[in-house]
N, C-alpha and C. Protein backbone atom coordinates (compact mmCIF):
# COMPACT_ATOMS: atom_id res chain seq x y z
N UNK A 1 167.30 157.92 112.62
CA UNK A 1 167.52 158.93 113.64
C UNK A 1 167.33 158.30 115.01
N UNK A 2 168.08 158.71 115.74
CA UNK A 2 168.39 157.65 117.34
C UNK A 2 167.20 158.91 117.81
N UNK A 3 166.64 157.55 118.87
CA UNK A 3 165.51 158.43 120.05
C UNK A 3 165.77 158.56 121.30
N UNK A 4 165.12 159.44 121.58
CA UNK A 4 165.81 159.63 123.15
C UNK A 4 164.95 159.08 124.22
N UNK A 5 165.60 158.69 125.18
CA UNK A 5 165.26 157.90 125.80
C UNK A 5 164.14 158.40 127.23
N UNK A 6 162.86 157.95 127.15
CA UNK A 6 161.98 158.99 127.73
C UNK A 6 162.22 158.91 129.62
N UNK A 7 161.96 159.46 130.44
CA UNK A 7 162.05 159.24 132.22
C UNK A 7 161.95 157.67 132.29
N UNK A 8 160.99 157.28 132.00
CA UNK A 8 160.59 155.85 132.71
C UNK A 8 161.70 154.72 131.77
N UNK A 9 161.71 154.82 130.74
CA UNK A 9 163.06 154.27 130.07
C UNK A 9 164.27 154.40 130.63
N UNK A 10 164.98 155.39 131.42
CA UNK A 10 166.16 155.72 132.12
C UNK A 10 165.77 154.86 133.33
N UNK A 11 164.59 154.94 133.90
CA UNK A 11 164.37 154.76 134.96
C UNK A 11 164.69 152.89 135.13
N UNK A 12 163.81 152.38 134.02
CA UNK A 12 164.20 150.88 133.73
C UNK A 12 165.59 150.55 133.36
N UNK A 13 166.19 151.21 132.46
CA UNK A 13 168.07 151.43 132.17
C UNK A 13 168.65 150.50 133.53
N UNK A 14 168.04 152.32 134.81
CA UNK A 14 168.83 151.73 135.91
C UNK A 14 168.86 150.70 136.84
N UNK A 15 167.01 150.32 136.54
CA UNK A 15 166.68 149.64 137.40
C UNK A 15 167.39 148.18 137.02
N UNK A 16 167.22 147.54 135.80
CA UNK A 16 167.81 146.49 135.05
C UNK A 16 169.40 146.43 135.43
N UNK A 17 169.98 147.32 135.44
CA UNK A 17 171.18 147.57 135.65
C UNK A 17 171.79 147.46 137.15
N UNK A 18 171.57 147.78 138.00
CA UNK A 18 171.29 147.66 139.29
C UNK A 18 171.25 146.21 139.67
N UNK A 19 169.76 145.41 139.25
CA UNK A 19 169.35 143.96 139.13
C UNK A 19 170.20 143.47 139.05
N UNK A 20 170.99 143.95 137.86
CA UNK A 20 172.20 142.62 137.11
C UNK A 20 173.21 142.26 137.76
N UNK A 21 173.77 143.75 138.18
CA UNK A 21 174.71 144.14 139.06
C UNK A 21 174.59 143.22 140.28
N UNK A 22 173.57 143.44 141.37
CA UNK A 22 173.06 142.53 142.44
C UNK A 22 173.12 141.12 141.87
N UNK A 23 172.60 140.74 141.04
CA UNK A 23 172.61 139.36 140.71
C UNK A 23 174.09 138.66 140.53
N UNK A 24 174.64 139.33 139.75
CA UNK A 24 176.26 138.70 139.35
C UNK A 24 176.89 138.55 140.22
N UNK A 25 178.06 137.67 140.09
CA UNK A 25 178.83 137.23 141.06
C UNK A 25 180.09 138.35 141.03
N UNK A 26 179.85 139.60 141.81
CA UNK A 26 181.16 140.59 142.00
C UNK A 26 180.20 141.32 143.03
N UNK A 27 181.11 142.48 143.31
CA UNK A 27 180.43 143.69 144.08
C UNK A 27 179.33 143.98 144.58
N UNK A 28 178.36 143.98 145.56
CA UNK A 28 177.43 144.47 145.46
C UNK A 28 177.76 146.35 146.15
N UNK A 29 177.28 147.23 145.50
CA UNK A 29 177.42 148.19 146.36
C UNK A 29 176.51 148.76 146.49
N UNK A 30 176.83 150.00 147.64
CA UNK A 30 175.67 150.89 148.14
C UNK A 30 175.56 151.93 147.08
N UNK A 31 174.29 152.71 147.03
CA UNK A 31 174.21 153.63 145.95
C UNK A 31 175.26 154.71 146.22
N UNK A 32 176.08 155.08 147.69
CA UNK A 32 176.73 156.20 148.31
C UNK A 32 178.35 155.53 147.40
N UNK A 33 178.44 154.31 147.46
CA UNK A 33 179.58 153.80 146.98
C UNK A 33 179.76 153.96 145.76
N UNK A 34 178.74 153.42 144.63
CA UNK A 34 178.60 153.34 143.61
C UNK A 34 178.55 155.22 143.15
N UNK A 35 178.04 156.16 143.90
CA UNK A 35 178.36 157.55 143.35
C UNK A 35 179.93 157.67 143.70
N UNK A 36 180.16 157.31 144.50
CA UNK A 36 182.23 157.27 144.49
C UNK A 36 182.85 156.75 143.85
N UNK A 37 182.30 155.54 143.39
CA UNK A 37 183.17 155.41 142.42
C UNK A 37 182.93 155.74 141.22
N UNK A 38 181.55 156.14 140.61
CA UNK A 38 181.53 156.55 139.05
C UNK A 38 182.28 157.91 139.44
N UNK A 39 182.20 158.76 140.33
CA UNK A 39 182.97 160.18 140.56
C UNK A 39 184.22 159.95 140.61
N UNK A 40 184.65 158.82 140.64
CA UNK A 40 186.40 158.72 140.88
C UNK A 40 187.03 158.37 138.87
N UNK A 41 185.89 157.48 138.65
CA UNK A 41 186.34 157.13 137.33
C UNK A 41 185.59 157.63 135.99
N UNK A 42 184.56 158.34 136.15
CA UNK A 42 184.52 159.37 135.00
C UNK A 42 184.59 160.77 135.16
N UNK A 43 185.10 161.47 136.01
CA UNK A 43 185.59 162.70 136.33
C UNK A 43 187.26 162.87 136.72
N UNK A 44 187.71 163.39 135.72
CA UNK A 44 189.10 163.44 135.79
C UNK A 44 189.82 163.77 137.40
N UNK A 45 190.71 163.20 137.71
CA UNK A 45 191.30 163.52 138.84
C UNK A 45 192.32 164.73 138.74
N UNK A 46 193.14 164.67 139.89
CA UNK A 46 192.95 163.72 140.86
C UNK A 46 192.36 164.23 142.11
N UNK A 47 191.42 163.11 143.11
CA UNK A 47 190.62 162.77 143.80
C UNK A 47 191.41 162.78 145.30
N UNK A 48 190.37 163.53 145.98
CA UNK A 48 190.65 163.92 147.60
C UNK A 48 189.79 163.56 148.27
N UNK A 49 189.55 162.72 149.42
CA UNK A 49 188.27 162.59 150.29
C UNK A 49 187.49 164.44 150.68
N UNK A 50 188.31 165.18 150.52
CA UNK A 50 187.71 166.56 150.59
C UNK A 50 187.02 166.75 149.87
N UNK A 51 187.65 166.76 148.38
CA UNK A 51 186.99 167.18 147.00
C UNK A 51 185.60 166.38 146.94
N UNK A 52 185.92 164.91 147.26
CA UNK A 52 184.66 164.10 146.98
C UNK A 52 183.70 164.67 147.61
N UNK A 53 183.53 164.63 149.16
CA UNK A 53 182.63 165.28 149.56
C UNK A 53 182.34 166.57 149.08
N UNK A 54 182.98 167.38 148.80
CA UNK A 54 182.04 168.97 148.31
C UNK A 54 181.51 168.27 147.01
N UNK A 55 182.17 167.82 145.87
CA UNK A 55 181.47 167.53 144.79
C UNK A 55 179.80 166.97 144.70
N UNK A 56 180.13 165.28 145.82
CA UNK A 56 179.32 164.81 146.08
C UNK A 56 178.29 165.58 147.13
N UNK A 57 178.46 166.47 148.33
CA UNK A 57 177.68 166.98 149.03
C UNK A 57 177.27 166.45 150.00
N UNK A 58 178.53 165.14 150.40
CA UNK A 58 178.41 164.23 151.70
C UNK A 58 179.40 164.88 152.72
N UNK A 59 179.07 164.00 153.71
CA UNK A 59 180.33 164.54 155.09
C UNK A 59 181.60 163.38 154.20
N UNK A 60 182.74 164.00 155.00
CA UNK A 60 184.02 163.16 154.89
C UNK A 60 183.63 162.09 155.03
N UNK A 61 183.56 161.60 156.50
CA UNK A 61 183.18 160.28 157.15
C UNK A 61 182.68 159.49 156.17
N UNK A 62 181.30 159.94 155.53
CA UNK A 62 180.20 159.36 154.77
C UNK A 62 181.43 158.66 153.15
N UNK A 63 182.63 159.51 152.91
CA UNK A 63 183.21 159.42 152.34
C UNK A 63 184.36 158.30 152.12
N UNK A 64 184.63 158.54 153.57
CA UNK A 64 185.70 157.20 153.60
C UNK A 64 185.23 156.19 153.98
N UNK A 65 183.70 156.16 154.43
CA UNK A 65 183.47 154.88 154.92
C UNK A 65 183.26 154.12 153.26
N UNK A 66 182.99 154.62 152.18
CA UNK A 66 182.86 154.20 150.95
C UNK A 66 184.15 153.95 150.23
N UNK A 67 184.82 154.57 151.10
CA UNK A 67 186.55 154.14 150.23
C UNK A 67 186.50 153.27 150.82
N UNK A 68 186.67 153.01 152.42
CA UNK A 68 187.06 151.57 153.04
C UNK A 68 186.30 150.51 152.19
N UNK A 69 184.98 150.13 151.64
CA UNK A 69 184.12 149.32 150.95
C UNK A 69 184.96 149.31 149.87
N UNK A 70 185.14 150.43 148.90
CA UNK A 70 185.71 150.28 147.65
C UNK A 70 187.30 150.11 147.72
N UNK A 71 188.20 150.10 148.66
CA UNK A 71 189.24 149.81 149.01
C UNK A 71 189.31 148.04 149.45
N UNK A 72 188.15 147.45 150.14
CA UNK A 72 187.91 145.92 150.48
C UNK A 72 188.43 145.47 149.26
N UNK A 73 187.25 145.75 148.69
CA UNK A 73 187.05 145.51 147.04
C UNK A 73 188.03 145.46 146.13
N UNK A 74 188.80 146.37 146.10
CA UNK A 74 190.20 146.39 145.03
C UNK A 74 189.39 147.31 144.45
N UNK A 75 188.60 147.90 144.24
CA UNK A 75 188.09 149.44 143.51
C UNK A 75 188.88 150.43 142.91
N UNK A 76 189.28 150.93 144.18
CA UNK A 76 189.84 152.29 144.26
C UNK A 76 190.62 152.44 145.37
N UNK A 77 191.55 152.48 145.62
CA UNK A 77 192.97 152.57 146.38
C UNK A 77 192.81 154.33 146.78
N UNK A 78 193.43 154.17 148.21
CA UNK A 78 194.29 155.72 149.06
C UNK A 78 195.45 155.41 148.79
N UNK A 79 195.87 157.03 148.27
CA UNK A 79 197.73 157.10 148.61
C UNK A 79 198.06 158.15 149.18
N UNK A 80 198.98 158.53 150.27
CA UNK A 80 199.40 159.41 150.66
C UNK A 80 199.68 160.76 149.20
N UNK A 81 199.42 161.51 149.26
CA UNK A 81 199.90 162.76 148.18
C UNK A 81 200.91 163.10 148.22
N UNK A 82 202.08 163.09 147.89
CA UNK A 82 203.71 163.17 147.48
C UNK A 82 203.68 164.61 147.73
N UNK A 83 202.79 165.26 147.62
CA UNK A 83 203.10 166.57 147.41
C UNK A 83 202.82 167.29 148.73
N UNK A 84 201.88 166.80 149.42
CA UNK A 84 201.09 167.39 150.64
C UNK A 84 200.85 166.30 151.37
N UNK A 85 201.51 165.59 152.10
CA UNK A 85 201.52 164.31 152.61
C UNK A 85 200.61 164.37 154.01
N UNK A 86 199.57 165.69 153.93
CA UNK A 86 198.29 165.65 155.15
C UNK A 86 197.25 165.08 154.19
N UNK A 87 197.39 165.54 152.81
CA UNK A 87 196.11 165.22 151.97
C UNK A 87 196.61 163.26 151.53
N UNK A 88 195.57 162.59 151.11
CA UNK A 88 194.94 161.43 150.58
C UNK A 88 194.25 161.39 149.17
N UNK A 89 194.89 161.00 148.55
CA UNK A 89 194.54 160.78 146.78
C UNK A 89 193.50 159.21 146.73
N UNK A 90 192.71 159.44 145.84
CA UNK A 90 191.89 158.47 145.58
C UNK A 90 192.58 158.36 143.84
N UNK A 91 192.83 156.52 143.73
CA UNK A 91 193.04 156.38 142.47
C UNK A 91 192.45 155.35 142.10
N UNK A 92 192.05 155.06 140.46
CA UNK A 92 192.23 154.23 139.71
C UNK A 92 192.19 153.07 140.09
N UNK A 93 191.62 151.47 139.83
CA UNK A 93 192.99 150.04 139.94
C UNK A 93 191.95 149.66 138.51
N UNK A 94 193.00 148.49 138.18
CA UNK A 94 192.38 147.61 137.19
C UNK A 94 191.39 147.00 137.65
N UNK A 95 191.28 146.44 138.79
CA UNK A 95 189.84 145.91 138.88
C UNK A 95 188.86 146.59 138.70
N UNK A 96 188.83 147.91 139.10
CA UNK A 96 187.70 148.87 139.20
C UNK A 96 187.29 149.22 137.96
N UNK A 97 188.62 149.43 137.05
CA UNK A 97 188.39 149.63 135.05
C UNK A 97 187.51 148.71 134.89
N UNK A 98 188.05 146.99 135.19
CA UNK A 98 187.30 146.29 134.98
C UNK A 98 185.52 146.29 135.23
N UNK A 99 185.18 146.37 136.13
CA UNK A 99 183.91 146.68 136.89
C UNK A 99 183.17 148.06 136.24
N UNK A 100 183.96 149.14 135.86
CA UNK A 100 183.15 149.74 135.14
C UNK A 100 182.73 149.36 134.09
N UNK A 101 183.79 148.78 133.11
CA UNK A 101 183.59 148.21 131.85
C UNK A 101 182.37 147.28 131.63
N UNK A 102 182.15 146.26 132.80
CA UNK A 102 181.20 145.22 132.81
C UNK A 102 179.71 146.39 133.06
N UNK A 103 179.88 147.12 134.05
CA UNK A 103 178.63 147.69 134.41
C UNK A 103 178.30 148.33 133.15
N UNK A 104 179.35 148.95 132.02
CA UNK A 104 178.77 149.89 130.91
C UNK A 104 178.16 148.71 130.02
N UNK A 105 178.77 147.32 129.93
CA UNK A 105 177.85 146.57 129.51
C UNK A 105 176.49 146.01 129.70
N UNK A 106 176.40 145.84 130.80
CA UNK A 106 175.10 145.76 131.46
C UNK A 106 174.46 146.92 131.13
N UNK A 107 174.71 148.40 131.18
CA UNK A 107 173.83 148.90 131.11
C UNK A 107 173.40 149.41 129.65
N UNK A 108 174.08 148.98 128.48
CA UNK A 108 174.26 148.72 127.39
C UNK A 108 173.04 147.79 126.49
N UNK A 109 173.32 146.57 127.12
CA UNK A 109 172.23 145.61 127.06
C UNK A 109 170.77 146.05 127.76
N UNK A 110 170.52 146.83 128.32
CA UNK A 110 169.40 147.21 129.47
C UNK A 110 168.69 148.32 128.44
N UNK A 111 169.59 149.24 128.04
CA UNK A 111 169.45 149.57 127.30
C UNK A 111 168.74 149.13 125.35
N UNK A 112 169.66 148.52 124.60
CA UNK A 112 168.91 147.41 124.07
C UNK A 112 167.45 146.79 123.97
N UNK A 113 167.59 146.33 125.51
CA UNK A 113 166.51 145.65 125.83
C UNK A 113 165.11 146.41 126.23
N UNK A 114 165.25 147.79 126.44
CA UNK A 114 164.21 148.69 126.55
C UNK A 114 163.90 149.43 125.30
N UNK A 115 164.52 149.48 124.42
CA UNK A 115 164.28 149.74 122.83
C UNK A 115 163.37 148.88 122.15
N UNK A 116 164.21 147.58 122.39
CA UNK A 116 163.19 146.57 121.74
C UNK A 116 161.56 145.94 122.31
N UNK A 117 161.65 146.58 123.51
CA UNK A 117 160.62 146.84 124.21
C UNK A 117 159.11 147.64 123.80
N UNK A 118 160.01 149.16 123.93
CA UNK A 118 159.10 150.47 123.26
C UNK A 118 158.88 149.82 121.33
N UNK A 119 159.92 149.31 121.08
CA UNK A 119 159.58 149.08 118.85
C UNK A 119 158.27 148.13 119.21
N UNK A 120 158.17 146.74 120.23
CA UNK A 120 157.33 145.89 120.26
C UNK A 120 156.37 146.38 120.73
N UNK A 121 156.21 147.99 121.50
CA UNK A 121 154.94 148.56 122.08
C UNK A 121 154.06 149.02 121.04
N UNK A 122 154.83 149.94 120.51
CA UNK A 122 154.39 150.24 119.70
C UNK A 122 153.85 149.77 118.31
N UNK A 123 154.31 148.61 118.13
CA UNK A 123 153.97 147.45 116.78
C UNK A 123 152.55 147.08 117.48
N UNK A 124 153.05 146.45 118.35
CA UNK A 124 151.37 146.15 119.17
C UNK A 124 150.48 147.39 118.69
N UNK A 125 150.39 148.30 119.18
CA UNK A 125 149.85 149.75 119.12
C UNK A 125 148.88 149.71 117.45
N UNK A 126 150.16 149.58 116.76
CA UNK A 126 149.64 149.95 115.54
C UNK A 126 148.70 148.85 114.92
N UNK A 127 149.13 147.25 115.04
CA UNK A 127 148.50 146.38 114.64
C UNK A 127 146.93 146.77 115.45
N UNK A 128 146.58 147.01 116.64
CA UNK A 128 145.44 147.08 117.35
C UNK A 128 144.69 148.38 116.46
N UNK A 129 145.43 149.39 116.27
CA UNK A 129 144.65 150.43 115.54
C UNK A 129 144.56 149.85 114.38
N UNK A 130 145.54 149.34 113.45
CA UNK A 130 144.76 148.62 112.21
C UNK A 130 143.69 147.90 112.08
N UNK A 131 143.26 147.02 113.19
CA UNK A 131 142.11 145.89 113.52
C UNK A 131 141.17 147.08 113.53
N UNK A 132 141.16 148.05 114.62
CA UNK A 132 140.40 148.57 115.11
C UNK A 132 139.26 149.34 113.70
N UNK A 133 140.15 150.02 112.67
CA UNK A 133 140.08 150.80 111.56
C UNK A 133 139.38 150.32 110.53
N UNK A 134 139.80 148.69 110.70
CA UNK A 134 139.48 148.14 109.42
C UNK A 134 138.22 146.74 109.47
C-alpha cells in the first residue's frame, strides 16, 4: 500500500527539486515564472495574459514580464488570437515539453530519494527500540 507523503516530505520533494533545477545546466526561473509555466502546461488551454492573471491572482504586467523570461527561453511563445486579434494566446513549444518532462524527473527521483530516507528512518527507529528492549 503506497504512503502518503507527510508536509515536510513535500516540502523536501520541492526543495530537492528546485536545487536540481538551479544546479543543471538549463533555465533558472523565478517562482512567478515557474507558476506560468506549470499553469500554461498542466491546465488545459487556451491561455490569455488576462486569464493567467485572474487564475494566478497577479497583475498583467507581473504576467508578461514572465512571458518575456519564458519567451527568452523558448518556453512558451505569444500569438496574436486569429479570432480576436486585441487578445494574445500563450502556447505550448517543445522545449518547454521538454523542461517539464526533465523537471517531472527530478522531482520523481526527489521523491524516491525521500522514501528511502523515511524506510532508513524508520529501520534506524526500530533497530534502536530492539537494543533498547532487549
Amino acid at each position: 500500500m503506497p504512503m502518503q507523503a507527510n508536509d515536510d516530505q513535500l516540502v523536501g520533494i520541492l526543495r530537492d527539486t528546485v536545487v536540481a533545477l538551479v544546479r543543471r545546466d538549463g533555465p533558472d526561473l523565478s517562482a512567478r515564472q515557474l507558476g506560468v509555466f506549470l499553469t500554461v502546461y498542466l491546465n488545459d488551454g487556451p491561455h490569455t495574459v488576462r486569464g493567467l492573471a485572474a487564475e494566478l491572482n497577479v497583475s498583467k504586467p507581473a504576467i508578461t514580464r514572465a512571458l518575456d523570461r519564458l519567451g527568452e527561453l523558448d518556453l512558451a511563445r505569444r500569438k496574436v488570437d486569429p479570432m480576436d486579434r486585441r487578445s494574445v494566446l500563450v502556447q505550448r513549444t517543445v522545449k518547454g515539453t521538454d523542461f517539464l518532462k526533465a523537471m517531472q524527473e527530478i522531482m520523481v527521483e526527489a521523491e524516491k530519494t525521500s522514501r528511502e530516507m523515511e524506510y532508513q528512518e524508520a529501520a534506524n527507529a526500530e533497530v534502536a527500540q530492539t537494543r533498547r528492549a532487549g
